[in-house]
Protein backbone atom coordinates (compact mmCIF):
# COMPACT_ATOMS: atom_id res chain seq x y z
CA UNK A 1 132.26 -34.86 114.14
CA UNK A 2 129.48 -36.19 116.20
CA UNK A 3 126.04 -34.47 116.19
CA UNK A 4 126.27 -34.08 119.66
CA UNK A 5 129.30 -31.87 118.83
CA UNK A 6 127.86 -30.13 115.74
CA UNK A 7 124.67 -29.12 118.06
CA UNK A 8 127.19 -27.92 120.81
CA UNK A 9 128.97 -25.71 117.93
CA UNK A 10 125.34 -24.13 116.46
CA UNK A 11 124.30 -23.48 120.00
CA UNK A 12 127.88 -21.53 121.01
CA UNK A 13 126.87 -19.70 117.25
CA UNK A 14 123.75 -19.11 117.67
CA UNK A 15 123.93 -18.07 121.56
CA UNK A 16 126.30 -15.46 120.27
CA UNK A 17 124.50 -14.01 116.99
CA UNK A 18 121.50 -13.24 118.94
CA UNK A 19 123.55 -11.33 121.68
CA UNK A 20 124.91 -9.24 118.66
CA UNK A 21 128.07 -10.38 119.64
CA UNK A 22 130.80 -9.19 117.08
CA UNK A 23 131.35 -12.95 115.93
CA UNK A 24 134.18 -13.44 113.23
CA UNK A 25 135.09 -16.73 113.05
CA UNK A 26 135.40 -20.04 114.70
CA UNK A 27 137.67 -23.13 113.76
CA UNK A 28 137.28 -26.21 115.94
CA UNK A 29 139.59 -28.75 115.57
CA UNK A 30 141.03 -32.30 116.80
CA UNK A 31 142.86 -35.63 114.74
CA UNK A 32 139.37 -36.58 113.42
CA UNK A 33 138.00 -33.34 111.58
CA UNK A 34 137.99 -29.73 111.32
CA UNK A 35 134.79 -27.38 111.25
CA UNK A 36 135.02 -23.49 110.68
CA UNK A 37 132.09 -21.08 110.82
CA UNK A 38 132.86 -17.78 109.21
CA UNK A 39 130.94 -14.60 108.17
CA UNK A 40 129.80 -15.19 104.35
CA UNK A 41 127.87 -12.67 103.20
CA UNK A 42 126.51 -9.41 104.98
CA UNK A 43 123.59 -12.03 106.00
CA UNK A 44 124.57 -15.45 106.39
CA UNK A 45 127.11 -17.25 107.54
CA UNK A 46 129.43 -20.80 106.46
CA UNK A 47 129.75 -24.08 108.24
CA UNK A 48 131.93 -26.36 106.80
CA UNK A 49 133.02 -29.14 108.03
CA UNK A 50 135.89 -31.74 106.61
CA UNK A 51 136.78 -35.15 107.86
CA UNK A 52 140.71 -34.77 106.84
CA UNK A 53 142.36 -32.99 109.25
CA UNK A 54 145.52 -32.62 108.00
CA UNK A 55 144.32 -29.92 105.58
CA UNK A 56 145.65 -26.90 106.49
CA UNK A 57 143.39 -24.21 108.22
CA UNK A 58 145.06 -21.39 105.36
CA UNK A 59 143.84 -23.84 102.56
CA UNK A 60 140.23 -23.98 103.72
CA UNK A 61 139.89 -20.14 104.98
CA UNK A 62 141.05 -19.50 101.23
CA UNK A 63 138.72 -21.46 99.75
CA UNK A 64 135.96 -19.59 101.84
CA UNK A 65 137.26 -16.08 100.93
CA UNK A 66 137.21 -17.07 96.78
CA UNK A 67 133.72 -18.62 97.82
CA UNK A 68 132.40 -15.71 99.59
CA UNK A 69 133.67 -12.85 96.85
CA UNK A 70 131.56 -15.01 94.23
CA UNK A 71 127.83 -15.42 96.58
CA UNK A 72 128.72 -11.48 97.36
CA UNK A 73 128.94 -10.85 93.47
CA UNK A 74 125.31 -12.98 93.53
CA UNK A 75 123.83 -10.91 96.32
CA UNK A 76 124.73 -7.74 94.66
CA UNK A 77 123.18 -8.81 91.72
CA UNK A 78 119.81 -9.86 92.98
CA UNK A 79 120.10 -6.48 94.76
CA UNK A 80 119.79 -4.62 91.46
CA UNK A 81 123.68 -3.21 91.87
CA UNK A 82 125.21 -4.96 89.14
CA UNK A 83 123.66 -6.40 85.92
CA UNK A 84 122.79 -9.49 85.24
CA UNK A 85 125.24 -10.28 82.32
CA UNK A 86 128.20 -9.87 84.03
């Protein structure tokens, strides 16, 4: 992915976060790599980008979801909902 292509993506995200837009997801995609952008946490997002694109979308959104249960565990946590030693 070229930068030029990266700063297209973050200004299509961005454009649309500050309209309040109901943005889910993205996945952009061709034989070279694969970016996603997907709602992380109740305040932050994920961009990740791989240079294999043969790995299946599925794989990768999966990998987000286990990622995102785990930093929403942390958030709690620092939020004084669950305690520290679990």
């Amino acid at each position: 992915m070229t930068t030029f292509s990266i700063m297209i993506t973050l200004s299509f995200f961005l454009s649309h976060s500050k309209l309040a837009a109901h943005f889910q997801s993205m996945e952009v995609r061709n034989s070279n790599f694969a970016a996603f952008i997907d709602i992380f946490t109740s305040n932050t997002y994920c961009m990740v980008i791989m240079s294999d694109a043969s790995i299946p979308s599925a794989a990768t959104l999966i990998n987000i979801r286990n990622a995102r249960k785990h930093f929403e565990k942390l958030e709690r946590m620092s939020q004084g909902h669950l305690p520290l030693s679990r």
